[in-house]
ModelCIF file with pLDDT and N, C-alpha, C, O atoms, coordinates in Angstrom:
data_MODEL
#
_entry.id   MODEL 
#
_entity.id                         1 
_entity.type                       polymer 
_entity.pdbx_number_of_molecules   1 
#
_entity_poly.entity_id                      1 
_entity_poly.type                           'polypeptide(L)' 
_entity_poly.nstd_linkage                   no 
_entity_poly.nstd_monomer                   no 
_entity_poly.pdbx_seq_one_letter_code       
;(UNK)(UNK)(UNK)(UNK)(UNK)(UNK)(UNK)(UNK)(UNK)(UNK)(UNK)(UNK)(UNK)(UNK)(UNK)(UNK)
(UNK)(UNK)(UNK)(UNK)(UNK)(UNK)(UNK)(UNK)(UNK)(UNK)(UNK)(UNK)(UNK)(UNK)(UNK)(UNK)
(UNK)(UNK)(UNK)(UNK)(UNK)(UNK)(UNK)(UNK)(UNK)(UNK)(UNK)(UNK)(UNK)(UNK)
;
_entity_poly.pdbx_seq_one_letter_code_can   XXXXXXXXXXXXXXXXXXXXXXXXXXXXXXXXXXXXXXXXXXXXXX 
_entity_poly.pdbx_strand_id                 A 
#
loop_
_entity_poly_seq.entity_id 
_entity_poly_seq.num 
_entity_poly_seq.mon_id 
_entity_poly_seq.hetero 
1 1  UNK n 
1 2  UNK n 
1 3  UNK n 
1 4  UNK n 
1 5  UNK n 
1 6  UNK n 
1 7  UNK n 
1 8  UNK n 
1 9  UNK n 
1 10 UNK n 
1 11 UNK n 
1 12 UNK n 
1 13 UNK n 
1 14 UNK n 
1 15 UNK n 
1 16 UNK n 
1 17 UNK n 
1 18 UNK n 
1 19 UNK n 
1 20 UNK n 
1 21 UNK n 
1 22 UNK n 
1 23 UNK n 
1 24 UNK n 
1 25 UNK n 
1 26 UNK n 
1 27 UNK n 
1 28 UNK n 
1 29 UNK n 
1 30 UNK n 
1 31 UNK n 
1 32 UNK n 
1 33 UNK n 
1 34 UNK n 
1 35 UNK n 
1 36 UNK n 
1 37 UNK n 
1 38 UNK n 
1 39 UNK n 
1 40 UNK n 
1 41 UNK n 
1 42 UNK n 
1 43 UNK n 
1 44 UNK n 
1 45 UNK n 
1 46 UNK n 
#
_struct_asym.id          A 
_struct_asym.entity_id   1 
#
loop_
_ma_qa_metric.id 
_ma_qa_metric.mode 
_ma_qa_metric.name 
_ma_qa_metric.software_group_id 
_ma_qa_metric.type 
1 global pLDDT . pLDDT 
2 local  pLDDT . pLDDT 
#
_ma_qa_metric_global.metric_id      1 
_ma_qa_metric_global.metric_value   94.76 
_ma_qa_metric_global.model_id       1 
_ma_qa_metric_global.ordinal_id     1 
#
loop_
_ma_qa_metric_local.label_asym_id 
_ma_qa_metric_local.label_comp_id 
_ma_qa_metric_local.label_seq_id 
_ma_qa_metric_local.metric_id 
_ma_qa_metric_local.metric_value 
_ma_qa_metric_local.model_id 
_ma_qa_metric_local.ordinal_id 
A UNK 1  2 93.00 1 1  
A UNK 2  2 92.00 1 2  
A UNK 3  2 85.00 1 3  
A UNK 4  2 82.00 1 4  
A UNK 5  2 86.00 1 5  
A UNK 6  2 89.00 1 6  
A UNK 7  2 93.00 1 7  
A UNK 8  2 94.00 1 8  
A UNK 9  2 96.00 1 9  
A UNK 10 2 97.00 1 10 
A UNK 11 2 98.00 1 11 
A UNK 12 2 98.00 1 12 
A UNK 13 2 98.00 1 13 
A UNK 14 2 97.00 1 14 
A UNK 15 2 97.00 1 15 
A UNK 16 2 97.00 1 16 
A UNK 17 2 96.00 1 17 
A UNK 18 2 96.00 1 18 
A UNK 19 2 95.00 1 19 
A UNK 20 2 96.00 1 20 
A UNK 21 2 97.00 1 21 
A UNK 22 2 96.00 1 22 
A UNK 23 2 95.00 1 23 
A UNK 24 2 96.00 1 24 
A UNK 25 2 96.00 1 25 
A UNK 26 2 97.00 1 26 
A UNK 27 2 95.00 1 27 
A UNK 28 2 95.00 1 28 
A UNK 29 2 95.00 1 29 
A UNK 30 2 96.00 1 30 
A UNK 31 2 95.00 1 31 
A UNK 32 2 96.00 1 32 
A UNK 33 2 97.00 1 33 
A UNK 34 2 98.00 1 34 
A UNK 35 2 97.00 1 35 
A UNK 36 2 96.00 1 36 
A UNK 37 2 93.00 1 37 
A UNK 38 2 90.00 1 38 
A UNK 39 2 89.00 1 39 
A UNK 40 2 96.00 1 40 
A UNK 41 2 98.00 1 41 
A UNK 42 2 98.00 1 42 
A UNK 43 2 98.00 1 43 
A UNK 44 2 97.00 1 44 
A UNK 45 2 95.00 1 45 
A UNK 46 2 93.00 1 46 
#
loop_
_atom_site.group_PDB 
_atom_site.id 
_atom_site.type_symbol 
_atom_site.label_atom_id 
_atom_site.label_alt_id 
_atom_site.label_comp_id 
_atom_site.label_asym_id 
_atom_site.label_entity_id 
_atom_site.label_seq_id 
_atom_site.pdbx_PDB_ins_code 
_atom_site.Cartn_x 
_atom_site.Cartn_y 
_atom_site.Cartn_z 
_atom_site.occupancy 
_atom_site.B_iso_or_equiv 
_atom_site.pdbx_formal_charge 
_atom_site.auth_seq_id 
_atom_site.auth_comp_id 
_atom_site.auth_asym_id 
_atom_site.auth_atom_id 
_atom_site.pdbx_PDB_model_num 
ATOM 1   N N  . UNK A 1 1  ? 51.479 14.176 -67.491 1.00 93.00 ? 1  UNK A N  1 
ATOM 2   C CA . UNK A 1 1  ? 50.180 13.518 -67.443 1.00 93.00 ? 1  UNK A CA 1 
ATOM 3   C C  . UNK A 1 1  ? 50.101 12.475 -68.559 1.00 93.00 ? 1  UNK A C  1 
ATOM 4   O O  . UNK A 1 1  ? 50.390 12.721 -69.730 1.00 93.00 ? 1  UNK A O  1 
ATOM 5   N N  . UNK A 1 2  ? 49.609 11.066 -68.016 1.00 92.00 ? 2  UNK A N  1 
ATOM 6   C CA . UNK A 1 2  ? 49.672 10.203 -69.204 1.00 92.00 ? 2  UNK A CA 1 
ATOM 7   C C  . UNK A 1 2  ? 48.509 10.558 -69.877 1.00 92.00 ? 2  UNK A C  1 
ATOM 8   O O  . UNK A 1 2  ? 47.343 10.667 -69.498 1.00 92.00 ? 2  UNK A O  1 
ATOM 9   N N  . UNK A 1 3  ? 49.268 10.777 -71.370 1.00 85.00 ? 3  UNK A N  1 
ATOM 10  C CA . UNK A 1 3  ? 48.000 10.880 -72.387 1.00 85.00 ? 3  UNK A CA 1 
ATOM 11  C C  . UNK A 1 3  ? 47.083 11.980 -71.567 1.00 85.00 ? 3  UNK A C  1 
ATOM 12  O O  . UNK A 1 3  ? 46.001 11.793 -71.010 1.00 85.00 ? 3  UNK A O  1 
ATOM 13  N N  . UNK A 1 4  ? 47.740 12.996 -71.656 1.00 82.00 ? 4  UNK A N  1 
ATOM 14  C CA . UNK A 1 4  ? 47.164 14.246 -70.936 1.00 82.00 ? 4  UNK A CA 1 
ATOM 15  C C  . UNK A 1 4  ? 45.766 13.848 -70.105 1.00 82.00 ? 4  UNK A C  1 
ATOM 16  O O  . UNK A 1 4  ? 44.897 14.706 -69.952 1.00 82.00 ? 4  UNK A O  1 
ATOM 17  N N  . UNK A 1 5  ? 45.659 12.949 -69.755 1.00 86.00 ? 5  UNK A N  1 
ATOM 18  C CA . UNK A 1 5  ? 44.862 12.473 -68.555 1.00 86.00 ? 5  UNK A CA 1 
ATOM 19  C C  . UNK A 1 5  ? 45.041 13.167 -67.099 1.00 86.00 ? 5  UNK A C  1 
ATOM 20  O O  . UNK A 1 5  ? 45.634 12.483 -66.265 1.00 86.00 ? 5  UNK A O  1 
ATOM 21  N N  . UNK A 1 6  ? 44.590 14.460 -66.705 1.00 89.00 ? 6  UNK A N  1 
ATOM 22  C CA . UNK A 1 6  ? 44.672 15.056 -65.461 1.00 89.00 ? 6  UNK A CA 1 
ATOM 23  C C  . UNK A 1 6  ? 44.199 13.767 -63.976 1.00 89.00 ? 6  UNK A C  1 
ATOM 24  O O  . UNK A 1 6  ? 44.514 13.688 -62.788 1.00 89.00 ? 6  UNK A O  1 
ATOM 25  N N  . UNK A 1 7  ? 43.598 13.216 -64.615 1.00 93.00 ? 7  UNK A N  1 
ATOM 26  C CA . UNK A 1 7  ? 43.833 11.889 -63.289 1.00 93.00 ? 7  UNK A CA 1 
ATOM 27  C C  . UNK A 1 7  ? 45.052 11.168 -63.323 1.00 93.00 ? 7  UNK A C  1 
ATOM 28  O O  . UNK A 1 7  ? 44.953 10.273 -62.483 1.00 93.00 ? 7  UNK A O  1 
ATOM 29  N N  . UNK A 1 8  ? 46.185 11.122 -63.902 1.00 94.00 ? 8  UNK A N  1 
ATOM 30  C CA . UNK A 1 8  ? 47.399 10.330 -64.362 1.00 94.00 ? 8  UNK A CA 1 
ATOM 31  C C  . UNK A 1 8  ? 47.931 11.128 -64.263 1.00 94.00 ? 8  UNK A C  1 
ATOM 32  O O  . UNK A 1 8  ? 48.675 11.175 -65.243 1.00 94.00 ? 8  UNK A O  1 
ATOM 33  N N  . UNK A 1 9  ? 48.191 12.429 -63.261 1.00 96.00 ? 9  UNK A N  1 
ATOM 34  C CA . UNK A 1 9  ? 49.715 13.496 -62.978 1.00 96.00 ? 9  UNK A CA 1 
ATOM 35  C C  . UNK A 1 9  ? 50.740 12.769 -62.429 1.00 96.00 ? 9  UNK A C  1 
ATOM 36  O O  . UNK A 1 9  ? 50.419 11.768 -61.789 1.00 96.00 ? 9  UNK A O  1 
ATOM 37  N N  . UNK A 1 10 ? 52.093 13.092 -62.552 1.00 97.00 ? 10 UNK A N  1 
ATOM 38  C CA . UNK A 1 10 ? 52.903 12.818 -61.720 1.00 97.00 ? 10 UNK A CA 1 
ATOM 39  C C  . UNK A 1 10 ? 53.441 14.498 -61.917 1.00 97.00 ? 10 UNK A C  1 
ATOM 40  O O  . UNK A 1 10 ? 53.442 15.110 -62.985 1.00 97.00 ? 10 UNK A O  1 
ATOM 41  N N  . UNK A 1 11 ? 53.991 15.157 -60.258 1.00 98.00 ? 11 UNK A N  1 
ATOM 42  C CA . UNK A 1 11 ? 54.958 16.088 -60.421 1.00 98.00 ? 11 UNK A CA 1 
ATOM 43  C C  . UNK A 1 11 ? 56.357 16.177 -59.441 1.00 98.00 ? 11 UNK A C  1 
ATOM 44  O O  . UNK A 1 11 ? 56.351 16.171 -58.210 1.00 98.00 ? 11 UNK A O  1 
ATOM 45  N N  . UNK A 1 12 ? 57.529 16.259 -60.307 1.00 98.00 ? 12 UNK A N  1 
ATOM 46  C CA . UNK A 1 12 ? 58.717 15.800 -59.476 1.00 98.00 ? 12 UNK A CA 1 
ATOM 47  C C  . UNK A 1 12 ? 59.058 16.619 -58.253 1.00 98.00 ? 12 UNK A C  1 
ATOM 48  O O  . UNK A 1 12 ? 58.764 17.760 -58.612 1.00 98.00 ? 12 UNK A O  1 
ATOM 49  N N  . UNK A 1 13 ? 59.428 16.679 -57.240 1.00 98.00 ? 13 UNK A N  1 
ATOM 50  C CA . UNK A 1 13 ? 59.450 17.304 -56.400 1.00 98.00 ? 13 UNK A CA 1 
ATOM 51  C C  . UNK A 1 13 ? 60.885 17.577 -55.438 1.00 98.00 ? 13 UNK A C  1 
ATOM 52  O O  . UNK A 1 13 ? 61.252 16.681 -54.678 1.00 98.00 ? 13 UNK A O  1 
ATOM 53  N N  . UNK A 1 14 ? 61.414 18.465 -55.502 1.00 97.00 ? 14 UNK A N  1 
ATOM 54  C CA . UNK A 1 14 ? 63.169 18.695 -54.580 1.00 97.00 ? 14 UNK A CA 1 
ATOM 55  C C  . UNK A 1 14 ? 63.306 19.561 -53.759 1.00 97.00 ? 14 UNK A C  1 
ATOM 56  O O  . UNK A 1 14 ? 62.737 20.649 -53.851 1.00 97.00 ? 14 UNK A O  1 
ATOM 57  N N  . UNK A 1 15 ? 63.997 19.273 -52.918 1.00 97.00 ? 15 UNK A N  1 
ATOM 58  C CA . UNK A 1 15 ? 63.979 20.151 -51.477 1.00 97.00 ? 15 UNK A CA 1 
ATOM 59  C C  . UNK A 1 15 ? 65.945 19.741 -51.346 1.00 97.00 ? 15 UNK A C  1 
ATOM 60  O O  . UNK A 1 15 ? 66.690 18.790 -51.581 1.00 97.00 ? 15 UNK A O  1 
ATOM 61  N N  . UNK A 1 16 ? 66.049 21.294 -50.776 1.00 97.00 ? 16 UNK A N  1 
ATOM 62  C CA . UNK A 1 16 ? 67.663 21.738 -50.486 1.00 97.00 ? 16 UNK A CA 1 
ATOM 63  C C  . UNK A 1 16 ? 67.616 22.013 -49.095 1.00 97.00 ? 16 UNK A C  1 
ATOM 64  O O  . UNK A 1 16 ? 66.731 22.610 -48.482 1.00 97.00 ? 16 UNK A O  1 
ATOM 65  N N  . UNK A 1 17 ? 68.974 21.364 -48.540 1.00 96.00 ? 17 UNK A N  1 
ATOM 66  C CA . UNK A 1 17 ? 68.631 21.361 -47.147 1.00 96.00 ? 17 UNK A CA 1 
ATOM 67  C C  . UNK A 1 17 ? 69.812 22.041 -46.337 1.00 96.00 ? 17 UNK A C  1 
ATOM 68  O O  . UNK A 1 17 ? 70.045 22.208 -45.140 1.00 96.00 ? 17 UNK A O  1 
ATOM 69  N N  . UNK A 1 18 ? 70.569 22.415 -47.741 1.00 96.00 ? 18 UNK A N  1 
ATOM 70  C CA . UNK A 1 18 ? 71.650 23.417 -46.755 1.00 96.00 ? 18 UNK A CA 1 
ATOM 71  C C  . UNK A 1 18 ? 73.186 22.844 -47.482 1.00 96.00 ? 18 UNK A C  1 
ATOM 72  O O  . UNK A 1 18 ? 74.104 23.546 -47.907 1.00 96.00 ? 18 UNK A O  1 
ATOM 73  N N  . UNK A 1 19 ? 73.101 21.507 -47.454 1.00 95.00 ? 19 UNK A N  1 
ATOM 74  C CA . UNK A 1 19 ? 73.862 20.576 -48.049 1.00 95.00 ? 19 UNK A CA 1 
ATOM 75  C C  . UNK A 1 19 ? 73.874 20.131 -49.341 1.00 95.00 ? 19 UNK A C  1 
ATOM 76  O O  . UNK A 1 19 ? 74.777 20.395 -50.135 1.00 95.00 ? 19 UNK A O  1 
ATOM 77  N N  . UNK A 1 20 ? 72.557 19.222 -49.678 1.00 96.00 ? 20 UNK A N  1 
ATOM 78  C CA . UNK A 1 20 ? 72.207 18.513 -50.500 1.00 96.00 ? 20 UNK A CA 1 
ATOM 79  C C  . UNK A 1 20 ? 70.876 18.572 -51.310 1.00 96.00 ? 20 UNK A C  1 
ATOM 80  O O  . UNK A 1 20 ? 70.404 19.660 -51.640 1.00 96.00 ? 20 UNK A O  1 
ATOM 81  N N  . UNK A 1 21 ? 70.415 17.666 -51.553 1.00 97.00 ? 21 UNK A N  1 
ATOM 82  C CA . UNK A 1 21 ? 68.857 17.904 -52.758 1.00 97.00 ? 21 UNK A CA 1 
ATOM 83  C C  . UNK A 1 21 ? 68.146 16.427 -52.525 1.00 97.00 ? 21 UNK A C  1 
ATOM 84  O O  . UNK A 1 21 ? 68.725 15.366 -52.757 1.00 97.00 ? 21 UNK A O  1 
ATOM 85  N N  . UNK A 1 22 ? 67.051 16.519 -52.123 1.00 96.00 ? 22 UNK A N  1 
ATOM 86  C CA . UNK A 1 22 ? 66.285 15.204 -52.069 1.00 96.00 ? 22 UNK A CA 1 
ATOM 87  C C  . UNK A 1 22 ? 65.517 15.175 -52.642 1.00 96.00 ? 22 UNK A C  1 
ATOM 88  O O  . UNK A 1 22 ? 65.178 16.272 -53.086 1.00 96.00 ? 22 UNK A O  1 
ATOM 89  N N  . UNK A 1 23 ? 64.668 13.944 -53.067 1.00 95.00 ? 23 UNK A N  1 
ATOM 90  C CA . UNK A 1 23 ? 63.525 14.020 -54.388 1.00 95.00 ? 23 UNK A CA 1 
ATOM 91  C C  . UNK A 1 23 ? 62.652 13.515 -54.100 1.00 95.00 ? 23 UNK A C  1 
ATOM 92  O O  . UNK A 1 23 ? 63.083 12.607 -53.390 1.00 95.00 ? 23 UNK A O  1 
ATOM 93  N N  . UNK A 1 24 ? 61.059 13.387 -54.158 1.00 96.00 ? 24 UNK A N  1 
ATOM 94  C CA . UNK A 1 24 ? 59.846 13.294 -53.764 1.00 96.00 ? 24 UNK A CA 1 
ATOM 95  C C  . UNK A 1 24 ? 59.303 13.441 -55.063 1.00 96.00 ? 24 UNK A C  1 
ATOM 96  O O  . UNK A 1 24 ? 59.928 13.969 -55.983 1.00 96.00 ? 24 UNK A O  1 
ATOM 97  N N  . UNK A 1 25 ? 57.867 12.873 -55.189 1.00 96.00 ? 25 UNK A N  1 
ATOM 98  C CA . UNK A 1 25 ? 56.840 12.656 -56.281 1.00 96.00 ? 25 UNK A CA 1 
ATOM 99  C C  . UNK A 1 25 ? 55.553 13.021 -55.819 1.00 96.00 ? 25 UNK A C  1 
ATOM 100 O O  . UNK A 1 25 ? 55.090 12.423 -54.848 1.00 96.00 ? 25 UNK A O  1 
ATOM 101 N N  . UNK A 1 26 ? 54.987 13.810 -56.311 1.00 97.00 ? 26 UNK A N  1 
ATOM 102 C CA . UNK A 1 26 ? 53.423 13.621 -55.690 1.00 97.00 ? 26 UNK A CA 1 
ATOM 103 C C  . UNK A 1 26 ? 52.429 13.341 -56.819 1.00 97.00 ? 26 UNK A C  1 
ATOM 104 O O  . UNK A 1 26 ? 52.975 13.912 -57.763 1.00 97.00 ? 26 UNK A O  1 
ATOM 105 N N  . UNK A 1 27 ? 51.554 12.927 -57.183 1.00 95.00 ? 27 UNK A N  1 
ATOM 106 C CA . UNK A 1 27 ? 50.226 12.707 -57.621 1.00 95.00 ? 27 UNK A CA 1 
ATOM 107 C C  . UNK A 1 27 ? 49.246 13.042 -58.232 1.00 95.00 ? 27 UNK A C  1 
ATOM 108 O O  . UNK A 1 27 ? 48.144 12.531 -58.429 1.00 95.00 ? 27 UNK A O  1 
ATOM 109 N N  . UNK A 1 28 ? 50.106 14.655 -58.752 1.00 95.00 ? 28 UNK A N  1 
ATOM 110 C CA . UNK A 1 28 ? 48.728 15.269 -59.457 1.00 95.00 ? 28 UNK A CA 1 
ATOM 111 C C  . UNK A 1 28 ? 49.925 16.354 -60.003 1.00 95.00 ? 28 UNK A C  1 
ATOM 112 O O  . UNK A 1 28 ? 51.110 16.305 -59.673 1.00 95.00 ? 28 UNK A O  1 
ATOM 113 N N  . UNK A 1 29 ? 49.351 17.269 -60.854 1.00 95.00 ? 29 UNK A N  1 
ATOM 114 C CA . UNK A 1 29 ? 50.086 18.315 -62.026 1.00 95.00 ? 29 UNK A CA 1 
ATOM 115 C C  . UNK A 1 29 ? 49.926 19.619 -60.774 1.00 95.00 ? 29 UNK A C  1 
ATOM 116 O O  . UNK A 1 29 ? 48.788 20.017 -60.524 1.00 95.00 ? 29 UNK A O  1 
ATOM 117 N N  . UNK A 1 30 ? 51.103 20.218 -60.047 1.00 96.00 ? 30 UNK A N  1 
ATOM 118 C CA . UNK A 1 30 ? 51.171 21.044 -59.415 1.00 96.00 ? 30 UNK A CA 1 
ATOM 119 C C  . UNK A 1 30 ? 51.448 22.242 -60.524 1.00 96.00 ? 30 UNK A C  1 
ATOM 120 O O  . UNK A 1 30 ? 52.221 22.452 -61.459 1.00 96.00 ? 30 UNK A O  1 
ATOM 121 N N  . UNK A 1 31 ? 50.269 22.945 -59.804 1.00 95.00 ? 31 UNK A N  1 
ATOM 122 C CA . UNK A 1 31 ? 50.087 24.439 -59.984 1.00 95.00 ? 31 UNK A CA 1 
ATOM 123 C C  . UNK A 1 31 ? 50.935 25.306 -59.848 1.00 95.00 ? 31 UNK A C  1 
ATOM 124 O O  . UNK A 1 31 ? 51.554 25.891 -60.738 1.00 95.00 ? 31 UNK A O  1 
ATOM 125 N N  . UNK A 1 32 ? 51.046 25.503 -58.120 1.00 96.00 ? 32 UNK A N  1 
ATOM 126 C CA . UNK A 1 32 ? 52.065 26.518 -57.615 1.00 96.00 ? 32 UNK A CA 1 
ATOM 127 C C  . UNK A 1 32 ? 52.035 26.113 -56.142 1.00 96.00 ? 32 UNK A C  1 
ATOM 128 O O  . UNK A 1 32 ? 51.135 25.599 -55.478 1.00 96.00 ? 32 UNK A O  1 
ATOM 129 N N  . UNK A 1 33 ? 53.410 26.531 -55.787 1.00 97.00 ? 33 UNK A N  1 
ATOM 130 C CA . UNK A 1 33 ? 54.338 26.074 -54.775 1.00 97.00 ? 33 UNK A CA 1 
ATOM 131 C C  . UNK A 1 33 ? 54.364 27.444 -53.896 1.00 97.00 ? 33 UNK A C  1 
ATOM 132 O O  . UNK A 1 33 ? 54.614 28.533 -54.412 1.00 97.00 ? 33 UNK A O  1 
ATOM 133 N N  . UNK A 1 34 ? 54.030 27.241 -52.268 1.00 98.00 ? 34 UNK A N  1 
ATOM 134 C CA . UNK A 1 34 ? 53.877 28.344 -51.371 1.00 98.00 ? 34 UNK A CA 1 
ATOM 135 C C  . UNK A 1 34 ? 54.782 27.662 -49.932 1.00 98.00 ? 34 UNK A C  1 
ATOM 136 O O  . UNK A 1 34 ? 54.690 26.492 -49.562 1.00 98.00 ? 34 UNK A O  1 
ATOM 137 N N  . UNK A 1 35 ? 55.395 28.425 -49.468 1.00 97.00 ? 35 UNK A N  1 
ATOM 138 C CA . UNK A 1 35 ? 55.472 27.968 -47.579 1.00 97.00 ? 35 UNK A CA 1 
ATOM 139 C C  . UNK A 1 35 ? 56.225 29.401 -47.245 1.00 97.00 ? 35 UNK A C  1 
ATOM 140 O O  . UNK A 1 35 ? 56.642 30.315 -47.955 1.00 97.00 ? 35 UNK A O  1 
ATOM 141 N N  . UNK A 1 36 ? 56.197 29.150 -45.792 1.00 96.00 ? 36 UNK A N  1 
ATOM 142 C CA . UNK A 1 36 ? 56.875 30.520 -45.120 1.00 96.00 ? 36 UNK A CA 1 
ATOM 143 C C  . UNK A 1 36 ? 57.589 29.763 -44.050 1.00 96.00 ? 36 UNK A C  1 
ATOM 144 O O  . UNK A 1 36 ? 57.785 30.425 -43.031 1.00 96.00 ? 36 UNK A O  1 
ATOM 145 N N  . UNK A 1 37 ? 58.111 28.286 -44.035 1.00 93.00 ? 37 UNK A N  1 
ATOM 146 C CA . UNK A 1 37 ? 58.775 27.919 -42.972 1.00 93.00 ? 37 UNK A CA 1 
ATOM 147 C C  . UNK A 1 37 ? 58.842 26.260 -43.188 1.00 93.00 ? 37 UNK A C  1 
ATOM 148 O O  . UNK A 1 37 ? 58.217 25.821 -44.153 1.00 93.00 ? 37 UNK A O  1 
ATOM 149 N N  . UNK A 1 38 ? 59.300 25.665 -42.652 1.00 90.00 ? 38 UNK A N  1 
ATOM 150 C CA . UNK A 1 38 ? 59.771 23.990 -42.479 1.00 90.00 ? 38 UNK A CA 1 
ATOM 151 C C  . UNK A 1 38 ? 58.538 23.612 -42.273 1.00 90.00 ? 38 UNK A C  1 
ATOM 152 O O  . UNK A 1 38 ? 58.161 24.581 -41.614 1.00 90.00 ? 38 UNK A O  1 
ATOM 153 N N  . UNK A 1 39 ? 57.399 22.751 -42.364 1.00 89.00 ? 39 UNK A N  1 
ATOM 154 C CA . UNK A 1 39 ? 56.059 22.450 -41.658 1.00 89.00 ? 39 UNK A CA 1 
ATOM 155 C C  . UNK A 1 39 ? 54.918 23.525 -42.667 1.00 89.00 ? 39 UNK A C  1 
ATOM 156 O O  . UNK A 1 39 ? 53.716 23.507 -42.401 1.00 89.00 ? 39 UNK A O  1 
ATOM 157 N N  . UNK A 1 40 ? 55.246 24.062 -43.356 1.00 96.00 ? 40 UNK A N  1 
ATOM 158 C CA . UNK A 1 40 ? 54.655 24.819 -43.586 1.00 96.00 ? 40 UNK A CA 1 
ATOM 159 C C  . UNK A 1 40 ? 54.674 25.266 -45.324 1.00 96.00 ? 40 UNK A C  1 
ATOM 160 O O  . UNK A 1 40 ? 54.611 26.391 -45.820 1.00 96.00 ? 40 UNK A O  1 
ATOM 161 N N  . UNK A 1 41 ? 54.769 24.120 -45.891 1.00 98.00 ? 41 UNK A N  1 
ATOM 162 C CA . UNK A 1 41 ? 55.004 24.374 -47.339 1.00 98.00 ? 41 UNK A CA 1 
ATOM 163 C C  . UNK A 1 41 ? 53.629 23.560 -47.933 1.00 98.00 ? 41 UNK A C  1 
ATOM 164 O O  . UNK A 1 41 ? 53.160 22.593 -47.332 1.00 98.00 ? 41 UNK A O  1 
ATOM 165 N N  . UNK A 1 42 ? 53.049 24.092 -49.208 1.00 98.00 ? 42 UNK A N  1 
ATOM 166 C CA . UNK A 1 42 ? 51.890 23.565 -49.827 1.00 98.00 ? 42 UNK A CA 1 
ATOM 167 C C  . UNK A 1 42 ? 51.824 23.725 -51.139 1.00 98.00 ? 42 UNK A C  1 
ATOM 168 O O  . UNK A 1 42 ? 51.993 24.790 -51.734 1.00 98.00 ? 42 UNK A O  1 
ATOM 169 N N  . UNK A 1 43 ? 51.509 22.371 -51.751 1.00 98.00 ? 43 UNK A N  1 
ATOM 170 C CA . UNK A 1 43 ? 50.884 22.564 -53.523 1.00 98.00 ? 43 UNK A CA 1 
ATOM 171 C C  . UNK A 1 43 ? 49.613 22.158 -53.513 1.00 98.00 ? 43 UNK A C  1 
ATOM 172 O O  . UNK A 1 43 ? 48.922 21.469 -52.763 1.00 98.00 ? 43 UNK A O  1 
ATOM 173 N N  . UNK A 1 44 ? 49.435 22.832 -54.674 1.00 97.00 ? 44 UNK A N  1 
ATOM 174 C CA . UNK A 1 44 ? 48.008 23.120 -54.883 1.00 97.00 ? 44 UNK A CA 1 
ATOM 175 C C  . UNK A 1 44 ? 47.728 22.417 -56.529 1.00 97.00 ? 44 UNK A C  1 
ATOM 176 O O  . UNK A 1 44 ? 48.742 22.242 -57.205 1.00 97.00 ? 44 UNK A O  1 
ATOM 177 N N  . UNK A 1 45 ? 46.855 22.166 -56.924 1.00 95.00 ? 45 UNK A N  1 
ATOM 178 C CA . UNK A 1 45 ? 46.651 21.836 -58.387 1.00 95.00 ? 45 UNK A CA 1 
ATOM 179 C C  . UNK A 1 45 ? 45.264 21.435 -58.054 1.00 95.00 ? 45 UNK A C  1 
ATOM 180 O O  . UNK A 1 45 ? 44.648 21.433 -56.988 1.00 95.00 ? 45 UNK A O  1 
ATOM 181 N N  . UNK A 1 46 ? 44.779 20.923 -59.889 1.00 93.00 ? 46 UNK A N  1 
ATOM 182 C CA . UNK A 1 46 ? 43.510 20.474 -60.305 1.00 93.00 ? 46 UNK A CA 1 
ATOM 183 C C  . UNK A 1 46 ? 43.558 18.857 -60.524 1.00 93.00 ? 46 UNK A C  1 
ATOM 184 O O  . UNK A 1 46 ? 42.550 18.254 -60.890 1.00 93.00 ? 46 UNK A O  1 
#
């Protein structure tokens, strides 16, 4: 968070696909990380 500014999150994000590792960013300071399937994964934060 810039300058611990909770409107200014960035959190890095990687997914394994059997093979390899891909990388994604999302937008806010993730909390915690849930899914039970492909389509079906979610973060949560403030």
């Amino acid at each position: 968070c810039v300058n611990n500014n909770r409107k200014r999150c960035t959190t890095p994000m990687a997914h394994w696909n059997g093979t390899s590792w891909s990388d994604s960013t999302v937008h806010i300071a993730v909390d915690a990380l849930s899914g039970s399937a492909a389509g079906n994964v979610w973060i949560v934060g403030v």
